[in-house]
Protein backbone atom coordinates (compact mmCIF):
# COMPACT_ATOMS: atom_id res chain seq x y z
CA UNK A 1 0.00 0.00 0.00
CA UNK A 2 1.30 3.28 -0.51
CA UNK A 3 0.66 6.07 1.54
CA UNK A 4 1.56 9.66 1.93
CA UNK A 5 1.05 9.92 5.70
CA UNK A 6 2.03 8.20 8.77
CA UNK A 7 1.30 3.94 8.84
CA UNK A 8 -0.31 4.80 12.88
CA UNK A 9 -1.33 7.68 14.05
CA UNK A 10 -3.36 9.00 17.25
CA UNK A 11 -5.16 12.38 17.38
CA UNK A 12 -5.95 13.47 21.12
CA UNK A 13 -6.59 10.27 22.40
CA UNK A 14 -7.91 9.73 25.60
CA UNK A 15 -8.55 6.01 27.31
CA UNK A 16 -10.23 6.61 30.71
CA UNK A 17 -11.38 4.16 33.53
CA UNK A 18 -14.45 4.64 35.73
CA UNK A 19 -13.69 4.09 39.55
CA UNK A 20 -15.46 4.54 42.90
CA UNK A 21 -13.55 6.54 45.84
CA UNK A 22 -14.57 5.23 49.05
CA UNK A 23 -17.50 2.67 50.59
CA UNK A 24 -21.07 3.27 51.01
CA UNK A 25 -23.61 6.36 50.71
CA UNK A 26 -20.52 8.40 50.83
CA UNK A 27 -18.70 6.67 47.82
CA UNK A 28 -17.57 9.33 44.69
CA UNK A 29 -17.39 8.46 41.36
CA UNK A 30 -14.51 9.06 39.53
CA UNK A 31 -11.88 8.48 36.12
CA UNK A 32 -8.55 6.97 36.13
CA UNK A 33 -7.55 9.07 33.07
CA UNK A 34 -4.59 6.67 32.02
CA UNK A 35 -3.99 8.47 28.64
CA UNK A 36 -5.14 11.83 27.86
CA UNK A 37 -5.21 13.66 24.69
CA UNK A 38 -2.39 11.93 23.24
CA UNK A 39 -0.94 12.62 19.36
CA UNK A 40 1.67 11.15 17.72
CA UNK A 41 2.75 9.05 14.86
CA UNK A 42 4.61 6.03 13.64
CA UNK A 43 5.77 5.84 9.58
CA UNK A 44 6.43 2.58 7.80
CA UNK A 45 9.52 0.68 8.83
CA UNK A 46 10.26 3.26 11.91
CA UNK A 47 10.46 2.42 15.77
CA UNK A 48 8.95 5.01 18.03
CA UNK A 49 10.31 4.53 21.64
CA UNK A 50 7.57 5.43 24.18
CA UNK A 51 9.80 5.97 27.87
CA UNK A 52 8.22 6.83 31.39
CA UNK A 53 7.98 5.81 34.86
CA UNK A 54 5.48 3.32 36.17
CA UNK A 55 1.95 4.39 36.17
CA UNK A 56 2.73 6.85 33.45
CA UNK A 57 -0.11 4.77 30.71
CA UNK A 58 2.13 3.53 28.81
CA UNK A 59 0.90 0.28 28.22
CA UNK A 60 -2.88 1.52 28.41
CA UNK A 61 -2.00 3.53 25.43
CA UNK A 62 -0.21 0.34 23.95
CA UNK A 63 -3.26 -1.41 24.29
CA UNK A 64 -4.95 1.62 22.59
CA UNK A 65 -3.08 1.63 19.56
CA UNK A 66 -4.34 -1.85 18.25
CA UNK A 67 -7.89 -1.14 19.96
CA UNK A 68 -7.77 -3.85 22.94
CA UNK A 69 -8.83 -0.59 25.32
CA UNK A 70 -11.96 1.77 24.15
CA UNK A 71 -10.71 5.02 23.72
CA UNK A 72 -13.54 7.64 25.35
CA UNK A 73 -12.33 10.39 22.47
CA UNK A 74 -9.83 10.91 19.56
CA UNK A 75 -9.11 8.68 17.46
CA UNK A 76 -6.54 5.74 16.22
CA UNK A 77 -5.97 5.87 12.30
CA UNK A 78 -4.02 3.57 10.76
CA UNK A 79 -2.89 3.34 7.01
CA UNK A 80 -4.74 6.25 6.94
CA UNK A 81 -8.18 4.78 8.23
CA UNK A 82 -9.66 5.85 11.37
CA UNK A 83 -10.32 2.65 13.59
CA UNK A 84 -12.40 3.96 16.28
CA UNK A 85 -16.24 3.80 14.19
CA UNK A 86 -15.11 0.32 12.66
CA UNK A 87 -17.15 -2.81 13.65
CA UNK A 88 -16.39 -5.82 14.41
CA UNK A 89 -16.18 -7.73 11.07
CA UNK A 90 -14.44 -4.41 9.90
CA UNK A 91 -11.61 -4.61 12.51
CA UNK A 92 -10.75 -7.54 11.85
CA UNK A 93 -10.00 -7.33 8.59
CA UNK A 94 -7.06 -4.96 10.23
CA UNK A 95 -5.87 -7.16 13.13
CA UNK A 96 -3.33 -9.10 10.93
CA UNK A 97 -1.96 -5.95 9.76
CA UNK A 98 -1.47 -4.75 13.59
CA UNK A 99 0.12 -6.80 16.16
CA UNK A 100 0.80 -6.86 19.91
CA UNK A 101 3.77 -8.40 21.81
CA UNK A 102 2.79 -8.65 25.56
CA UNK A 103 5.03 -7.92 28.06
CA UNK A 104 4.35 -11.16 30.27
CA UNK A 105 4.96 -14.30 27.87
CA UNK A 106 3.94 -16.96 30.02
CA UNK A 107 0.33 -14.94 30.63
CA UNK A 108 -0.13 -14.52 27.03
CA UNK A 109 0.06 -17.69 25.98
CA UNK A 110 -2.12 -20.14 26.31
CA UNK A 111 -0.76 -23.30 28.57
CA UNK A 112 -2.92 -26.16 26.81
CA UNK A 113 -2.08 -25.27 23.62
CA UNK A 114 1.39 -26.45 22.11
CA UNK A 115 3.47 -23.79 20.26
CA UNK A 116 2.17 -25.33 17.14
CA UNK A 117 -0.73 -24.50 17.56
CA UNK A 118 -0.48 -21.38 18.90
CA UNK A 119 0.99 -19.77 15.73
CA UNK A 120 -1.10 -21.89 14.21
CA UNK A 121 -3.93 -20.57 14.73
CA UNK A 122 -3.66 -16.51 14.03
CA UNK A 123 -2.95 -18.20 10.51
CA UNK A 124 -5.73 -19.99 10.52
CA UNK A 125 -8.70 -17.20 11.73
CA UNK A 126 -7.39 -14.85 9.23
CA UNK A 127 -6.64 -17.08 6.47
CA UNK A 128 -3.09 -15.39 5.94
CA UNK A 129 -2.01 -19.31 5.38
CA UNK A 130 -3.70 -21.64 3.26
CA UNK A 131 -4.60 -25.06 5.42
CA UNK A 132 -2.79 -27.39 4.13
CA UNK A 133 0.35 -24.95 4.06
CA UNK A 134 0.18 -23.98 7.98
CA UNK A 135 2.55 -26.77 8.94
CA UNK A 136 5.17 -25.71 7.15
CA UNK A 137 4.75 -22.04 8.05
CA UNK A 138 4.65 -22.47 11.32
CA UNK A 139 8.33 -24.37 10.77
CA UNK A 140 9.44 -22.04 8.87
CA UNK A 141 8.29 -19.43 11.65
CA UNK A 142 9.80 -20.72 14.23
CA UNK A 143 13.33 -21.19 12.81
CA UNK A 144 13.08 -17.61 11.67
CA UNK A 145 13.17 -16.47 15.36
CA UNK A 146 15.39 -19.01 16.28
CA UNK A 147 13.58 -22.04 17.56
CA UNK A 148 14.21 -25.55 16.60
CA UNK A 149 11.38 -26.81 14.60
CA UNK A 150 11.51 -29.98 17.32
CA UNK A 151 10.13 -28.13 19.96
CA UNK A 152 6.84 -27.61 17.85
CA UNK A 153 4.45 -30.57 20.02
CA UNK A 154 6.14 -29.09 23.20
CA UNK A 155 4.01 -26.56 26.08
CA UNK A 156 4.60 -23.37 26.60
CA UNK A 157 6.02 -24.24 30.14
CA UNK A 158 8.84 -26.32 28.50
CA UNK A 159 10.72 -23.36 27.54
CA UNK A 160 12.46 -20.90 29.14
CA UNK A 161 11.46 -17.15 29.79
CA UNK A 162 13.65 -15.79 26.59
CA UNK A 163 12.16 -19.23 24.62
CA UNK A 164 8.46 -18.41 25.54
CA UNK A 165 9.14 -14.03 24.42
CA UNK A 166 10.60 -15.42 21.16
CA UNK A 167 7.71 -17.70 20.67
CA UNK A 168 5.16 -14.72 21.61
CA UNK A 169 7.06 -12.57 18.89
CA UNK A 170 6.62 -15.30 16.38
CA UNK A 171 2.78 -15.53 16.90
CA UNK A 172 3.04 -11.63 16.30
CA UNK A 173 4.74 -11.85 13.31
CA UNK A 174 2.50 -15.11 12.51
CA UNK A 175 0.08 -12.95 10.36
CA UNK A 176 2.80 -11.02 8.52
CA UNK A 177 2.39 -7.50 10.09
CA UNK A 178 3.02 -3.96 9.17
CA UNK A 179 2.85 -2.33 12.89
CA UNK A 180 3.94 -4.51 15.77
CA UNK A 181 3.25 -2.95 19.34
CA UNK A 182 5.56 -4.36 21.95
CA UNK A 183 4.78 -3.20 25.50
CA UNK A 184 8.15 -3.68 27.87
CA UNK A 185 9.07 -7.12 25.90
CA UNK A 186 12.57 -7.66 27.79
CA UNK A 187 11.59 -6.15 30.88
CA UNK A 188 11.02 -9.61 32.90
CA UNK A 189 14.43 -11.29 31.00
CA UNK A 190 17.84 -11.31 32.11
CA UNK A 191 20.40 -9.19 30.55
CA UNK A 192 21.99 -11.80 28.56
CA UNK A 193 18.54 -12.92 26.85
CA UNK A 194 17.54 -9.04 26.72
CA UNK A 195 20.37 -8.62 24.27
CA UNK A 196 19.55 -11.62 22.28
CA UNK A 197 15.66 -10.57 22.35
CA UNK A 198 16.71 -6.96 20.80
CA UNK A 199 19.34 -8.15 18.55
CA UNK A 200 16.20 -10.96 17.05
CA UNK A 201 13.97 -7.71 16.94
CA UNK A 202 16.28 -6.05 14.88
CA UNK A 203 16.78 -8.32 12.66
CA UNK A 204 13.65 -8.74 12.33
CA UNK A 205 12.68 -5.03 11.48
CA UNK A 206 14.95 -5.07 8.88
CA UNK A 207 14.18 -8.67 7.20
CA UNK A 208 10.43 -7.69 7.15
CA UNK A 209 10.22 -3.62 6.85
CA UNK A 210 7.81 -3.75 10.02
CA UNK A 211 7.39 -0.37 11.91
CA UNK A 212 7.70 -0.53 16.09
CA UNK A 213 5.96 1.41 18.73
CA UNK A 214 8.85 -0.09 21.71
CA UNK A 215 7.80 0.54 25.16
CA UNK A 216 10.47 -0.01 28.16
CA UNK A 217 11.16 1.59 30.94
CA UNK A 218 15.15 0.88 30.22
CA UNK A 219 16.39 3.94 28.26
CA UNK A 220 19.34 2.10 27.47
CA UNK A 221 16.82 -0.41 25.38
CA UNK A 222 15.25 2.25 23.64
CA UNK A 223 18.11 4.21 22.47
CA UNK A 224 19.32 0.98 21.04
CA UNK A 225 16.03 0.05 19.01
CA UNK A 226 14.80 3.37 18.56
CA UNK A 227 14.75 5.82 15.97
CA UNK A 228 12.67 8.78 17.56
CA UNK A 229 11.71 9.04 21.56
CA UNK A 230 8.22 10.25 23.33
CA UNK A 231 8.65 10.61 26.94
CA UNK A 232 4.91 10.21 29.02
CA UNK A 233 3.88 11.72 32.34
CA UNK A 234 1.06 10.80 33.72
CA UNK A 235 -0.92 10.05 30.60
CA UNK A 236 0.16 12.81 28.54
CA UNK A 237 3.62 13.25 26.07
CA UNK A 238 6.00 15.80 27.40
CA UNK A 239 8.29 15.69 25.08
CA UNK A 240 9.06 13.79 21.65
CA UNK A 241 12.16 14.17 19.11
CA UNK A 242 14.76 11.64 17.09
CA UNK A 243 16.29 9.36 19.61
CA UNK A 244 19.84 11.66 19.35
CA UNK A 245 18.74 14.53 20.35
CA UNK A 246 16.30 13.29 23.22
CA UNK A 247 19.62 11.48 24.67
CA UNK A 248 22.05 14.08 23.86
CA UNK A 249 19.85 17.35 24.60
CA UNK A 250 16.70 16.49 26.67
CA UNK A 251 14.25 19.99 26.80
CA UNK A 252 11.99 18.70 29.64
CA UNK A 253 12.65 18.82 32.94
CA UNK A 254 11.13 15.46 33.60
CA UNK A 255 12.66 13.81 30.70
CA UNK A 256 16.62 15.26 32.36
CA UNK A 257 15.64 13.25 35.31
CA UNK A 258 14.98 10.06 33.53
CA UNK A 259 18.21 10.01 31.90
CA UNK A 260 20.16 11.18 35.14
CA UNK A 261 18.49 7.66 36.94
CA UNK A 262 19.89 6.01 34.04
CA UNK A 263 22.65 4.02 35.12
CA UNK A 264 26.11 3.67 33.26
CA UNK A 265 28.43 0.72 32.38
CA UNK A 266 31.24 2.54 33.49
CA UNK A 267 31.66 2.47 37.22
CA UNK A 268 33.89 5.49 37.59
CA UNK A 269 31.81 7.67 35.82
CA UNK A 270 28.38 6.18 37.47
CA UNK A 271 30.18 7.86 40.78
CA UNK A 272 30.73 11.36 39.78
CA UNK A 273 27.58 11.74 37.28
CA UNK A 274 25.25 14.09 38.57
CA UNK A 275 21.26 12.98 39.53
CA UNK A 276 18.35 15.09 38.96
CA UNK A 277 16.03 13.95 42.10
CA UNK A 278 12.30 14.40 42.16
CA UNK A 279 10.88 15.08 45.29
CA UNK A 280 7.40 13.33 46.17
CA UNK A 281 5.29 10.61 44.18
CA UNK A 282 3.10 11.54 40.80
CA UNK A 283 0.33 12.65 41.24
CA UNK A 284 -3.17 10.11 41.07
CA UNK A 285 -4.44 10.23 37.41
CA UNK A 286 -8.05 10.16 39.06
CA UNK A 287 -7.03 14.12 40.27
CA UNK A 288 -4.69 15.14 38.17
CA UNK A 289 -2.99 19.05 39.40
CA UNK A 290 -3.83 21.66 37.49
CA UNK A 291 -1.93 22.88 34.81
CA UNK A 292 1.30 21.63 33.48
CA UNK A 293 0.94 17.95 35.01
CA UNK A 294 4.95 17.67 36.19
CA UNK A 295 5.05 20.85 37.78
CA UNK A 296 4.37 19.54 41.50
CA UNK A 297 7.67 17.91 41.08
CA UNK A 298 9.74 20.21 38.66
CA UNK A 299 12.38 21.77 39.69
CA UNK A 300 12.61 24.39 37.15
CA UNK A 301 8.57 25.55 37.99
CA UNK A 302 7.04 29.30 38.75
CA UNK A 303 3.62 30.14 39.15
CA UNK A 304 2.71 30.39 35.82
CA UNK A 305 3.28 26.46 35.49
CA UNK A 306 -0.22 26.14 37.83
CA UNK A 307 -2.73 27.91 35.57
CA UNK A 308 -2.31 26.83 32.39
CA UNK A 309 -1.36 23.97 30.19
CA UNK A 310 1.68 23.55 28.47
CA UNK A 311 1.95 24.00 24.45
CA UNK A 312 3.85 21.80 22.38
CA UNK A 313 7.07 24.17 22.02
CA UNK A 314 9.48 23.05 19.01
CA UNK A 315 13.44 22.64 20.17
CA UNK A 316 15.00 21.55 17.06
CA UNK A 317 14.33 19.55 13.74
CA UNK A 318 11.20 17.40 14.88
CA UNK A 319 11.77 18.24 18.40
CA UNK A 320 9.22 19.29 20.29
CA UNK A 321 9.01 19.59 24.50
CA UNK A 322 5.45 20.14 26.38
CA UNK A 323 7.28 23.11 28.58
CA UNK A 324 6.50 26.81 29.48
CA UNK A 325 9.86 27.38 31.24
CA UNK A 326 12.04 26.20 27.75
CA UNK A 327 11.95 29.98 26.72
């Protein structure tokens, strides 16, 4: 397909939770608002790194982008075609085109079903694969992210942790993507598997032309895989740019402090490099402060930070920062 615009894009997408504060008569109604009013965009073949601290949304917006969580406004086009009014026959027609690695392998797949038939059967529901052909694809699959085609008949609690992530990134790939989302795939592996995890995404990328949204919590990770950063606070971007210039000049104050917890290989120079401490917790999404979200906690903050929201202020060549103290 050729297209002129972005493969995925959001426009001020919001994904809130209803919740009740409290017990009784007394209990208040209220809305977790994981992600709100987020834009950005993802071209063919790119990785967009999505960074922030626990709690941030993250993976609520993860789970946004291929529509397994209800947006309550915006919208979610992809290929150019707005997702959000599409029914259920409609979607999916898309699904093989968008895929989602989990970041718990064990909990996505399913324990009574053998790994054949677990990339089996996204073949077989979409008809990517003729029948009679699925065998060999699913051979053919797992060799291509390094399985032995032996360990087909075997359970998904015969493998190891970095087996059972490679197998869940073969049943994404089992449909022949364009977009894969991968919320904090490495997080739960050692380092040694990590590195052999990113090095089989890679590799992938580049054998199949797929565009990434890569969500982690290690910075290191996403500098690696990453060709452009957005850094989240509580449910909201505050700052976006190529991955270079996010790790070489960060804008935002909150995005500074991310990289100064960011610890170094090199033990000397983990000793004398300078932290950027936040005082407090963040805030609760269900009553979020007023104003520029971060400023609670930001160092660099005056009064004006309080009463209005910040703009989307551009720092460089598709750089942008969401910060009223930049100037």
């Amino acid at each position: 397909m050729v297209m002129d615009g972005p493969l995925l894009e959001t426009v001020d997408l919001r994904v809130w939770f209803p919740v009740r504060r409290g017990r009784g008569l007394g209990a208040k109604k209220g809305m977790v608002r994981a992600v709100d009013g987020v834009s950005l965009h993802v071209g063919a073949g790119e990785t967009l790194g999505l960074v922030g601290e626990s709690g941030c949304g993250k993976s609520t917006l993860a789970r946004a982008l291929v529509l397994l969580e209800k947006p309550v406004s915006g919208e979610v086009l992809f290929e150019g075609r707005p997702l959000r009014g599409l029914g259920a026959r409609e979607l999916r027609r898309v699904r093989p085109r968008m895929q989602m690695i989990f970041q718990d392998p064990y909990a996505s797949l399913n324990p009574r079903m053998t790994v054949a038939d677990a990339l089996a059967e996204p073949m077989i529901v979409h008809g990517t694969v003729p029948r009679a052909e699925v065998p060999a694809a699913v051979a053919r699959l797992m060799e291509r992210v390094g399985l032995a085609r032996r360990s087909m008949r075997k359970y998904p609690h015969e493998f190891s942790g970095g087996q059972r992530q490679r197998i869940a990134i073969a049943r994404a790939l089992a449909t022949e993507p364009r977009l894969v989302v991968a919320d904090e795939p490495v997080s739960a592996l050692d380092v040694s598997v990590q590195a052999q995890i990113i090095n089989l995404l890679r590799e992938l990328q580049a054998e199949m032309g797929l565009a990434m949204v890569f969500i982690s919590h290690d910075l290191s990770v996403v500098r690696h895989l990453s060709r452009r950063i957005a850094v989240m606070y509580l449910g909201r971007l505050v700052e976006e740019g190529p991955a270079d210039a996010v790790f070489a000049q960060p804008r935002h104050p909150y995005t500074r402090a991310l990289l100064s917890a960011a610890m170094t290989p090199d033990p000397r120079r983990e000793r004398i490099r300078p932290r950027i401490p936040l005082p407090g917790e963040p805030p609760s999404p269900i009553d979020p402060p007023a104003g520029c979200r971060f400023h609670p906690r930001c160092p660099m903050a005056g009064p004006e930070c309080a009463l209005r929201e910040p703009e989307a202020e551009p720092c460089g060549e598709n750089h942008r920062a969401w910060c009223m103290r930049l100037k």
